[in-house]
C-alpha atoms as a PDB file:
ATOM      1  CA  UNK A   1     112.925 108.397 108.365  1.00  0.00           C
ATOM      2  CA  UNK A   2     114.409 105.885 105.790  1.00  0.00           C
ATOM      3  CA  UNK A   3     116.534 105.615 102.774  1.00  0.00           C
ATOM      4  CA  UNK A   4     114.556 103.296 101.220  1.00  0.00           C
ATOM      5  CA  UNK A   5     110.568 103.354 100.894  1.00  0.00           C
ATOM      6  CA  UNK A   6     108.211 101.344  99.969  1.00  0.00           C
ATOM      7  CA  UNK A   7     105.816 103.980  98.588  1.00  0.00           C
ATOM      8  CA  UNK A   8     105.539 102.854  94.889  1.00  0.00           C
ATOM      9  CA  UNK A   9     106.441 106.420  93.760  1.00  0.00           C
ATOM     10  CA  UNK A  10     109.147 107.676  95.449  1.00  0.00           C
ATOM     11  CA  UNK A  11     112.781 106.774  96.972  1.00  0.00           C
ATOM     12  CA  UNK A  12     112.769 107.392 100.533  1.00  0.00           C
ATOM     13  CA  UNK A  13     111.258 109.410 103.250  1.00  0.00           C
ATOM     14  CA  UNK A  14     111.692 112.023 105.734  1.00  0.00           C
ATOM     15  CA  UNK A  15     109.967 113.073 108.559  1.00  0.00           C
ATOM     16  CA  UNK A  16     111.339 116.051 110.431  1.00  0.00           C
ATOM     17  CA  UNK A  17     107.879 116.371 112.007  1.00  0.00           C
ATOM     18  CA  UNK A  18     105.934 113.586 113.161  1.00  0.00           C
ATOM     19  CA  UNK A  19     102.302 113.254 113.845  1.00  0.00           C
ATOM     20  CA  UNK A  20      99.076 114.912 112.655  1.00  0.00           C
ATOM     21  CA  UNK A  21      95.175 115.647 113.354  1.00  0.00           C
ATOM     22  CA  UNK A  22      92.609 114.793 111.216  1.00  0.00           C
ATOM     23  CA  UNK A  23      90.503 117.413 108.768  1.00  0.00           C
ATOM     24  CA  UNK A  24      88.337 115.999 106.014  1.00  0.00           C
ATOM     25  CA  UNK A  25      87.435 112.713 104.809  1.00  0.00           C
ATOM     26  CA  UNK A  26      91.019 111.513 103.203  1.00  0.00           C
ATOM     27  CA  UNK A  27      92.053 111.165 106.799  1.00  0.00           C
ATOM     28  CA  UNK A  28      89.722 108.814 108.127  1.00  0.00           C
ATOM     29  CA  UNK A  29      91.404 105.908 107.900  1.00  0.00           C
ATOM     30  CA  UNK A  30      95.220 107.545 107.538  1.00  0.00           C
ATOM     31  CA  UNK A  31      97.892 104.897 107.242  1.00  0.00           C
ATOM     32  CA  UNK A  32     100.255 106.815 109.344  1.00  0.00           C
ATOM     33  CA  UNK A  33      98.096 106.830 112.360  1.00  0.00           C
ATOM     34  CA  UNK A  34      97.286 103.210 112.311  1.00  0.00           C
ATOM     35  CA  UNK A  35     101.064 102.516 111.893  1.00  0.00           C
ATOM     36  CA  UNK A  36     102.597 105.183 115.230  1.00  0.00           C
ATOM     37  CA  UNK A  37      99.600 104.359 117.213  1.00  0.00           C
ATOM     38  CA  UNK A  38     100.856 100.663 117.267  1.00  0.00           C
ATOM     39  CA  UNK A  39     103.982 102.069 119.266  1.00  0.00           C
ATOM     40  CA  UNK A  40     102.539 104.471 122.002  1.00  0.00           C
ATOM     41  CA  UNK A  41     103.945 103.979 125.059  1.00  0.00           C
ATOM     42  CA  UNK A  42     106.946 101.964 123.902  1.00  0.00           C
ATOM     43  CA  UNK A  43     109.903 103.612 125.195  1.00  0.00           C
ATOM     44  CA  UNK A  44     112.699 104.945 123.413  1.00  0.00           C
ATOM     45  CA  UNK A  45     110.572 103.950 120.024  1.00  0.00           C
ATOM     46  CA  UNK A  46     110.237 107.177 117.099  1.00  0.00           C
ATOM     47  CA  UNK A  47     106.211 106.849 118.072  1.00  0.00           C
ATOM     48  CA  UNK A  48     106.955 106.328 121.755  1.00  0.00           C
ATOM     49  CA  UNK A  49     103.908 109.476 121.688  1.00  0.00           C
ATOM     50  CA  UNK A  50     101.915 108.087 119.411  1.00  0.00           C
ATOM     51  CA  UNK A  51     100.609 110.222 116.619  1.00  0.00           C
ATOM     52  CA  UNK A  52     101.073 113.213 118.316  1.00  0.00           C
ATOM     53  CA  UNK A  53     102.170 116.035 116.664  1.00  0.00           C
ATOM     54  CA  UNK A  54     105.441 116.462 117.240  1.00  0.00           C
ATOM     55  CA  UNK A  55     108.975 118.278 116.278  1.00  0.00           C
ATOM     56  CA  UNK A  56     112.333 116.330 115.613  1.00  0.00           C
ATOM     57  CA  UNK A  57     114.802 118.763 114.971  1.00  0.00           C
ATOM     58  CA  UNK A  58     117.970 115.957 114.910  1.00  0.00           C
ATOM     59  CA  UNK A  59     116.328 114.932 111.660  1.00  0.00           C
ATOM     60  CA  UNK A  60     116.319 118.168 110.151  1.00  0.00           C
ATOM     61  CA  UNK A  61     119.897 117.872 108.014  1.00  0.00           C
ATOM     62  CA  UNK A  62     119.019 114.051 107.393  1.00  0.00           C
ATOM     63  CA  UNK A  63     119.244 114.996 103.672  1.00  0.00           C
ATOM     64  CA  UNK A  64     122.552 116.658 104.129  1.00  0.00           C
ATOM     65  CA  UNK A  65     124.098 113.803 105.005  1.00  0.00           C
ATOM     66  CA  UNK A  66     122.645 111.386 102.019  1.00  0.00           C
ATOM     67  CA  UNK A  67     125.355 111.795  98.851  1.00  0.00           C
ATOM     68  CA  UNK A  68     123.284 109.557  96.392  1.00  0.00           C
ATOM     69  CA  UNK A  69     120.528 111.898  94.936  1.00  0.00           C
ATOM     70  CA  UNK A  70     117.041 110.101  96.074  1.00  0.00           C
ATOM     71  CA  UNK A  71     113.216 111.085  95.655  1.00  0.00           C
ATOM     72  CA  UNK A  72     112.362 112.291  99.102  1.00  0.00           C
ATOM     73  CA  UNK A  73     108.866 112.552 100.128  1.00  0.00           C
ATOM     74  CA  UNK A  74     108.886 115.043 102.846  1.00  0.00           C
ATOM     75  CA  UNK A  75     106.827 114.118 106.061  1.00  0.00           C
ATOM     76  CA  UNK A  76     105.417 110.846 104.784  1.00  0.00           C
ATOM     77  CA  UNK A  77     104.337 110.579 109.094  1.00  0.00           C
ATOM     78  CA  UNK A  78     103.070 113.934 109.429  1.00  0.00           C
ATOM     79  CA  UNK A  79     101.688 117.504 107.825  1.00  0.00           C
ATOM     80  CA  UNK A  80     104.142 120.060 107.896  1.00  0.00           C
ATOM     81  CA  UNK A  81     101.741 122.504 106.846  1.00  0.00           C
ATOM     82  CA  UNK A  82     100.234 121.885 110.267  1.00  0.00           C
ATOM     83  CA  UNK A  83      98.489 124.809 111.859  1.00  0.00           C
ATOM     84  CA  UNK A  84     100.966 123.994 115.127  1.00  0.00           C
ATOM     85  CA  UNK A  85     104.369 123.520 113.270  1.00  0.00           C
ATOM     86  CA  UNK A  86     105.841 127.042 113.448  1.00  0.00           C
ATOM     87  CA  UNK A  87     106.840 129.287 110.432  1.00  0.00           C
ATOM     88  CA  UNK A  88     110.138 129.202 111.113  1.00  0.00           C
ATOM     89  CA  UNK A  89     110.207 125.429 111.514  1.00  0.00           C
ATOM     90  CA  UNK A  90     109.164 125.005 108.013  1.00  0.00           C
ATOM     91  CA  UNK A  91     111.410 127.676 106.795  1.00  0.00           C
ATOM     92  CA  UNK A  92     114.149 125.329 108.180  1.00  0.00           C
ATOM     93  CA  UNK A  93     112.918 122.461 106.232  1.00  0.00           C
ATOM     94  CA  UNK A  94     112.883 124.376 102.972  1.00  0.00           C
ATOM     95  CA  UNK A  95     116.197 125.387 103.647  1.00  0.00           C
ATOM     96  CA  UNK A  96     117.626 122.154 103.799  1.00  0.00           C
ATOM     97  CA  UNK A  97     115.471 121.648 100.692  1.00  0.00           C
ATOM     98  CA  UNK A  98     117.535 124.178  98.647  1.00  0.00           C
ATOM     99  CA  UNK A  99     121.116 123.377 100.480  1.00  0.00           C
ATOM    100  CA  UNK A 100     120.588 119.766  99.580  1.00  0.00           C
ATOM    101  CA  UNK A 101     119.453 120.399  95.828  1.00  0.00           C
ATOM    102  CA  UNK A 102     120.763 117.006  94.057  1.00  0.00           C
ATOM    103  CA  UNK A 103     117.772 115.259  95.424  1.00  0.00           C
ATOM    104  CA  UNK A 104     114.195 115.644  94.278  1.00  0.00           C
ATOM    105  CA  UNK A 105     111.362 116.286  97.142  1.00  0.00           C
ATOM    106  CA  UNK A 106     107.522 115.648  97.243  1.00  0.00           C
ATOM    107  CA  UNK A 107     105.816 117.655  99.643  1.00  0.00           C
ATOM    108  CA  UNK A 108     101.848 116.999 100.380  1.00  0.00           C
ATOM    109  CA  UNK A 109      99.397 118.663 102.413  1.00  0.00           C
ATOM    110  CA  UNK A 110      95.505 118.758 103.439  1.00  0.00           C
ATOM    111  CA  UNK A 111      96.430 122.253 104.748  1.00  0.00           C
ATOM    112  CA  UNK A 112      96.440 123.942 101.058  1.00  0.00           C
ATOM    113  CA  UNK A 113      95.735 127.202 102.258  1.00  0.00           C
ATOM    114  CA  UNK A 114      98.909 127.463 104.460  1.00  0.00           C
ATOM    115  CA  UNK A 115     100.808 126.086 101.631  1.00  0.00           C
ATOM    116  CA  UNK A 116      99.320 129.134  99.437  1.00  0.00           C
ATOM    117  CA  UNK A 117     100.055 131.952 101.567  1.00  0.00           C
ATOM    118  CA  UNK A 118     103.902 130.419 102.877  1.00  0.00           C
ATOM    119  CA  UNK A 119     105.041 129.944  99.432  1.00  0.00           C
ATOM    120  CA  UNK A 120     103.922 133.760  98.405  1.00  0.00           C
ATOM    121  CA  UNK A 121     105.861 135.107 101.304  1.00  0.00           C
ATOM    122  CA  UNK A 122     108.161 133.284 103.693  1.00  0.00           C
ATOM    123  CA  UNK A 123     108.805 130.303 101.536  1.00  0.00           C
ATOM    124  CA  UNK A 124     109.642 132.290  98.296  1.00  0.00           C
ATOM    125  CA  UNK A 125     112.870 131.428  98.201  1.00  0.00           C
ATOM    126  CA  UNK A 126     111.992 127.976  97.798  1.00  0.00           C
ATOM    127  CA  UNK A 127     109.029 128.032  95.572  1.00  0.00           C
ATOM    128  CA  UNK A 128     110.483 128.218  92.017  1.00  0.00           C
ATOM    129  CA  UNK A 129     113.120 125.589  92.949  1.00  0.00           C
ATOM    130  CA  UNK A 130     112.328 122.996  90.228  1.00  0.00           C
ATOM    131  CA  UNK A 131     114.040 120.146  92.659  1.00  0.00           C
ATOM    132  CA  UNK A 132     111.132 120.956  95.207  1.00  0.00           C
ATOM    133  CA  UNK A 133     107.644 119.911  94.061  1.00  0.00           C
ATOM    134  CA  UNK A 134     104.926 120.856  95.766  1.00  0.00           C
ATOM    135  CA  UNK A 135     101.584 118.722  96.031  1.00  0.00           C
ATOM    136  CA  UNK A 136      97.732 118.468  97.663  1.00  0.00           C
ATOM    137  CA  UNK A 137      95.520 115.634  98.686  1.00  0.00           C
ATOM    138  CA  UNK A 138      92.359 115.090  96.488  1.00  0.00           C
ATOM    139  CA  UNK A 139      90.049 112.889  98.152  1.00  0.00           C
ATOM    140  CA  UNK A 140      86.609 114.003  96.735  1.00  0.00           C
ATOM    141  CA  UNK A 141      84.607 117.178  95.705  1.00  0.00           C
ATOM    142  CA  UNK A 142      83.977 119.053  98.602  1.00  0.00           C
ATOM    143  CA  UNK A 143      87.585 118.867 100.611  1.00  0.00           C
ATOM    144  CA  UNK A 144      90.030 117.930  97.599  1.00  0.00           C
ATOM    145  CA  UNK A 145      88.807 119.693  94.845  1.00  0.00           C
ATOM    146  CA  UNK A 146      89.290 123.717  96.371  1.00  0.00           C
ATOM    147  CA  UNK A 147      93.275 122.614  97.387  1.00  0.00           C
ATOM    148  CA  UNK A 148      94.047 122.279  93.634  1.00  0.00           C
ATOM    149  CA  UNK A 149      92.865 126.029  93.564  1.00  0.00           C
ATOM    150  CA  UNK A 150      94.923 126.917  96.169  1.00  0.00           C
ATOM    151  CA  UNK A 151      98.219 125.145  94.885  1.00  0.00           C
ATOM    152  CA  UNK A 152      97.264 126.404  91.170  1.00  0.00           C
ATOM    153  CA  UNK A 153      97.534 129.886  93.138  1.00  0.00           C
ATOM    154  CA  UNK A 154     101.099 129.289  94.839  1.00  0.00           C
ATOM    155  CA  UNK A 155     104.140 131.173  93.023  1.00  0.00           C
ATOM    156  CA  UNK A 156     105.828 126.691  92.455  1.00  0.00           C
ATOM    157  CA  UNK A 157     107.664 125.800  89.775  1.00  0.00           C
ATOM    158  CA  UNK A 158     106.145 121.638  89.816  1.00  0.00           C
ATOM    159  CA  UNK A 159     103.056 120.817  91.593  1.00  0.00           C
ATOM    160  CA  UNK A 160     101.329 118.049  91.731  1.00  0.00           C
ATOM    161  CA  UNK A 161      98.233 115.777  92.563  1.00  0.00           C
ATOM    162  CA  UNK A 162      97.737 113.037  95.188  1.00  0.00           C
ATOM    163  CA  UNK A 163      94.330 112.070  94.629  1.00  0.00           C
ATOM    164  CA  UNK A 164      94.785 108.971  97.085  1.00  0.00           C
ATOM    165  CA  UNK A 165      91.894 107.603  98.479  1.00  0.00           C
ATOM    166  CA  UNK A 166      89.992 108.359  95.386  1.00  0.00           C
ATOM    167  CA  UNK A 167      86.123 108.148  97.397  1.00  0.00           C
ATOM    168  CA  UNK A 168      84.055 109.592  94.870  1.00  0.00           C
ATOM    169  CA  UNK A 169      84.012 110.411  90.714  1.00  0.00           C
ATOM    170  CA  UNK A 170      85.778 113.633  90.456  1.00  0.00           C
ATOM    171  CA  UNK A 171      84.230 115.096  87.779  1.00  0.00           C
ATOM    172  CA  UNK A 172      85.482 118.017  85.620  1.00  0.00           C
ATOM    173  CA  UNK A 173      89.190 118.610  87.122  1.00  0.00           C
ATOM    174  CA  UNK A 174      91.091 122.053  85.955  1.00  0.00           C
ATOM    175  CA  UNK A 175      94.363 120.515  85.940  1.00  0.00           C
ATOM    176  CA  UNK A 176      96.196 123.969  84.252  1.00  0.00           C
ATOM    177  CA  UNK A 177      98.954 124.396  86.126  1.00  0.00           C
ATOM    178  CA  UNK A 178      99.636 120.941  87.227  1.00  0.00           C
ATOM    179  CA  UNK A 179     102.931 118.694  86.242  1.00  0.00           C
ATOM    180  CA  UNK A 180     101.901 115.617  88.332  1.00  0.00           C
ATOM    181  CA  UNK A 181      98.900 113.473  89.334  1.00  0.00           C
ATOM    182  CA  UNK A 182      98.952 110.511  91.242  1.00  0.00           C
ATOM    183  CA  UNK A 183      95.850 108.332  91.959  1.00  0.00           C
ATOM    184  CA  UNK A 184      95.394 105.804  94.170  1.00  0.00           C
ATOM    185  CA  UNK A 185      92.737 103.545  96.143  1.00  0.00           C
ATOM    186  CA  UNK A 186      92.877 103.474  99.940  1.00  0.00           C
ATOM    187  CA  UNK A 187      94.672 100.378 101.739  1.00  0.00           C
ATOM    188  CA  UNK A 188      94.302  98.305 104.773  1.00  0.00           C
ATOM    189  CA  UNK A 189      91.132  97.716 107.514  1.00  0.00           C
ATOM    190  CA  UNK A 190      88.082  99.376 106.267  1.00  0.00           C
ATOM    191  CA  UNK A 191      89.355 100.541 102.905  1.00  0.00           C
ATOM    192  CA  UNK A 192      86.423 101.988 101.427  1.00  0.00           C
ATOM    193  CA  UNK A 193      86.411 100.969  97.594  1.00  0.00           C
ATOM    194  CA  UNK A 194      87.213 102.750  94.531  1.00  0.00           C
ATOM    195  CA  UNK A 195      85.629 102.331  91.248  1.00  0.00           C
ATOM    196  CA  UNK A 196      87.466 102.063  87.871  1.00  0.00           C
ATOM    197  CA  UNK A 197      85.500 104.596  86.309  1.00  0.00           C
ATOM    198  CA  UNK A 198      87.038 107.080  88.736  1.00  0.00           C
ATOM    199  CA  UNK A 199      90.170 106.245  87.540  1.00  0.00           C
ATOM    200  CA  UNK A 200      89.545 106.446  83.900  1.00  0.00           C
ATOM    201  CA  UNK A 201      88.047 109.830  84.311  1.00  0.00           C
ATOM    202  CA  UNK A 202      91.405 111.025  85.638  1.00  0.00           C
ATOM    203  CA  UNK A 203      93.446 109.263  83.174  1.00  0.00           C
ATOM    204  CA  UNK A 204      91.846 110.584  80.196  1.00  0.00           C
ATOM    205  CA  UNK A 205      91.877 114.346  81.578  1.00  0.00           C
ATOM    206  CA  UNK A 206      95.552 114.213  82.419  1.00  0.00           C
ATOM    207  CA  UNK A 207      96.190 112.751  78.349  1.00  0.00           C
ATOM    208  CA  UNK A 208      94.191 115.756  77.649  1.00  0.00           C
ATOM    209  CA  UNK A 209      95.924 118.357  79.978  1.00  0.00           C
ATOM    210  CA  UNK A 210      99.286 116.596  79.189  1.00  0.00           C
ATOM    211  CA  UNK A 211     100.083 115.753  82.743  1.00  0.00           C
ATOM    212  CA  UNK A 212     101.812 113.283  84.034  1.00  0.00           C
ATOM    213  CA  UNK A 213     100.117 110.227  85.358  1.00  0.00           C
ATOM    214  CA  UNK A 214     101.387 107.782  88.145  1.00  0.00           C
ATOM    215  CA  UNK A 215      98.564 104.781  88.934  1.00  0.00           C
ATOM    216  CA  UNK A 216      99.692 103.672  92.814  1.00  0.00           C
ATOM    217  CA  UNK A 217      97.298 101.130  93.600  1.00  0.00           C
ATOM    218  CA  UNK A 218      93.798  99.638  93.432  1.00  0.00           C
ATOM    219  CA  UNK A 219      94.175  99.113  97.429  1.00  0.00           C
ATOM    220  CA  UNK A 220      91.593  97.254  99.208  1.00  0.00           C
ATOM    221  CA  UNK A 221      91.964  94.869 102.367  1.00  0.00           C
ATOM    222  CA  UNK A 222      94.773  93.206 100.007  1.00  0.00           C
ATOM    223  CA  UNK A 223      96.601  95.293  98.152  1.00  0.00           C
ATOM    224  CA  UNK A 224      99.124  93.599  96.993  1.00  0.00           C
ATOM    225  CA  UNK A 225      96.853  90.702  95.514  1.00  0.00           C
ATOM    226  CA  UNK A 226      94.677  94.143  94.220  1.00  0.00           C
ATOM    227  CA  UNK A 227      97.617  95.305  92.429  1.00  0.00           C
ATOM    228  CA  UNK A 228      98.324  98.465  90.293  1.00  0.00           C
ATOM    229  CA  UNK A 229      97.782  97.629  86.705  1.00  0.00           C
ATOM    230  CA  UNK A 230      95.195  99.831  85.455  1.00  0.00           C
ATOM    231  CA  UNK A 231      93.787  98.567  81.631  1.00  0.00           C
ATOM    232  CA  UNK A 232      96.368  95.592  81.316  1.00  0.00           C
ATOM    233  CA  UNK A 233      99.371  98.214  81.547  1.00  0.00           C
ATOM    234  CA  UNK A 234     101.175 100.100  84.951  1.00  0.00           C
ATOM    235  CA  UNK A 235     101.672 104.056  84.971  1.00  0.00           C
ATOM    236  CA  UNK A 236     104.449 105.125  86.529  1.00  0.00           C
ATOM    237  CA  UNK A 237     104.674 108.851  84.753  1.00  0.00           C
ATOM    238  CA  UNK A 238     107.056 111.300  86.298  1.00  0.00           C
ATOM    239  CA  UNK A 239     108.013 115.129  86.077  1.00  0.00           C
ATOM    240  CA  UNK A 240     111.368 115.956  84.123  1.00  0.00           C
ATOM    241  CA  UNK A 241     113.840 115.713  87.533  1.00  0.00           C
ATOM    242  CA  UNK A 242     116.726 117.963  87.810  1.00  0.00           C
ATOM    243  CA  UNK A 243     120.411 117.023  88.199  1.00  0.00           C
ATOM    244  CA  UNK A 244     122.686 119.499  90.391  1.00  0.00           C
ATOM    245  CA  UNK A 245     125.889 117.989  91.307  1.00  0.00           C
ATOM    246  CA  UNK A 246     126.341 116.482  95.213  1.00  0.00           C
ATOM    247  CA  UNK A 247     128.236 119.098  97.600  1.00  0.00           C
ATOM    248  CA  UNK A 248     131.552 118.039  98.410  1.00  0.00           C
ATOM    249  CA  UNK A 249     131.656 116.139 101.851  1.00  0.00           C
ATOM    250  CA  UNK A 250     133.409 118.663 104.331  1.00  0.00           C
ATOM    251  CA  UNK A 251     130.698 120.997 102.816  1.00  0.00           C
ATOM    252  CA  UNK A 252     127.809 119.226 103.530  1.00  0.00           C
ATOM    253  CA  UNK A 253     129.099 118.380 106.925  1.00  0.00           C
ATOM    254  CA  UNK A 254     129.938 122.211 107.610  1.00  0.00           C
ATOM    255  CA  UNK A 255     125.715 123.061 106.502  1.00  0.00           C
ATOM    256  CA  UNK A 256     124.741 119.887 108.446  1.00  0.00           C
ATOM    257  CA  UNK A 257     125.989 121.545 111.337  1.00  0.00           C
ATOM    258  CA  UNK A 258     124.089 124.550 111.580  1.00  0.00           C
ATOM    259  CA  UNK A 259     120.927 122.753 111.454  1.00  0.00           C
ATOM    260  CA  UNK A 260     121.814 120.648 114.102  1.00  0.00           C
ATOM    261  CA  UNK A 261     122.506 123.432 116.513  1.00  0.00           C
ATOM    262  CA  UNK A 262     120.109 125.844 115.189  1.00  0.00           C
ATOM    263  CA  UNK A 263     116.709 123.955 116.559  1.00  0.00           C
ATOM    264  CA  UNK A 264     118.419 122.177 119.135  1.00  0.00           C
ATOM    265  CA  UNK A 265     115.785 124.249 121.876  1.00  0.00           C
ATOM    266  CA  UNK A 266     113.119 122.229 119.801  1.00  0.00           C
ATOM    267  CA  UNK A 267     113.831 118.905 120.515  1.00  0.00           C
ATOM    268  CA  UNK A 268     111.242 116.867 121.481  1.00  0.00           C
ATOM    269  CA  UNK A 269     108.633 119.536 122.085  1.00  0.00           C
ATOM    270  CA  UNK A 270     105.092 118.764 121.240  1.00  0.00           C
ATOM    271  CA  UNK A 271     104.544 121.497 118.127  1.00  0.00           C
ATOM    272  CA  UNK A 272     101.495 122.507 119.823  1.00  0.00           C
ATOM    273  CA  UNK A 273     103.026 124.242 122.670  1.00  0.00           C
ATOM    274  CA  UNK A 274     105.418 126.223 120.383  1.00  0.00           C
ATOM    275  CA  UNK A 275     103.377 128.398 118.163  1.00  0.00           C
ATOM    276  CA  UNK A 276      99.567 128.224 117.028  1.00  0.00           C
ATOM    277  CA  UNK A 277      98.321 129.308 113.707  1.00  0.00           C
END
């Protein structure tokens, strides 16, 4: 977890869950992988297991305990719409999402079904919050394009689009319902290319839809020489954000504390032998 990412488009990170499995092309050559597999085996390290899927419950009230309001992407290292990270795990997370409601936070998921059917029932409560926005991976056609239909189905108040790798030409997008889009070309060993038509094509549908539009990256092997100018200009659209005030201190310690002790049985359990879905 830090208080200060790199990721062009938001603030910091948090990852109360760590780890993931692979389901569709976007994940193929996943950053996050490449970057905990480097640590297996290194004792004491955050990735000591690798990319495992794992819970880390001590994280849990992380945002608690951060008084400056931030843009927090949510499990930048993991899914936590796993099928092996229990209901009531992500409950928890949500909760700390709506104690901790002067910051802004970007969920994503592959696992847009789960994300459909939590926030209709057991994540309710947290759905409409307009400091919580919820988002999908768009990688192509056949895997990306059905999530939009599932998050256009979820009860949120701001969702939104990663469509990062872009692989293919998207085609005709139904953006109703959608605040956000972000679009990006994949980074580092093997990036598979992404052409500037793409791009356009999902520029000129969000002007049309009125969405917002954030351009990450043209990525490649170099990415920084690559850039993220798109047209001779950067876009770095965002959602209106909400301002609630910060809790008091002895409050936010008192809240803090029930997290801590309330998943303390958790603690360094692989999420696979807790709960299947």
């Amino acid at each position: 977890m830090s208080d200060h990412s790199t990721i062009e488009w938001t603030d910091a990170t948090w990852n109360p869950v760590r780890g993931c499995t692979k389901i569709s092309p976007g994940c193929k050559f996943c950053y996050a992988e490449r970057f905990a597999e480097r640590f297996r085996g290194v004792k004491g390290h955050p990735f000591e297991q690798g990319f495992d899927l794992r819970l880390v419950p001590h994280k849990l009230a992380e945002p608690l305990r951060w008084a400056t309001p931030r843009m927090i992407f949510v499990n930048s290292m993991s899914d936590l719409f796993h099928q092996n990270v229990p209901d009531d795990y992500i409950v928890s997370v949500a909760r700390v999402m709506v104690e901790a409601n002067w910051h802004t936070y970007q969920l994503l998921t592959k696992r847009a079904d789960r994300l459909r059917r939590l926030l209709q029932t057991k994540l309710r409560f947290a759905a409409k919050q307009s400091h919580i926005w919820w988002g999908v991976s768009v990688e192509d056609k056949q895997y990306g394009l059905p999530r939009i239909d599932h998050l256009r189905e979820s009860p949120a108040a701001v969702r939104f689009l990663s469509i990062e790798p872009l692989l293919e030409d998207l085609g005709r997008i139904n953006l109703s319902g959608m605040n956000w889009v972000i679009v990006g070309g994949e980074s580092g060993p093997g990036a598979r290319p992404m052409q500037k038509e793409w791009v356009l094509s999902v520029r000129n549908q969000c002007r049309s839809a009125h969405v917002k539009f954030f351009f990450k990256q043209w990525g490649g092997v170099r990415k920084k020489l690559a850039g993220r100018r798109l047209d001779g200009r950067t876009y770095d659209e965002y959602p209106a954000r909400t301002n609630n005030p910060v809790l008091p201190t002895p409050e936010r310690t008192r809240i803090a504390a029930q997290f801590a002790t309330g998943y303390s049985e958790y603690e360094l359990i692989p999420a696979a032998a807790l709960a299947g879905d």
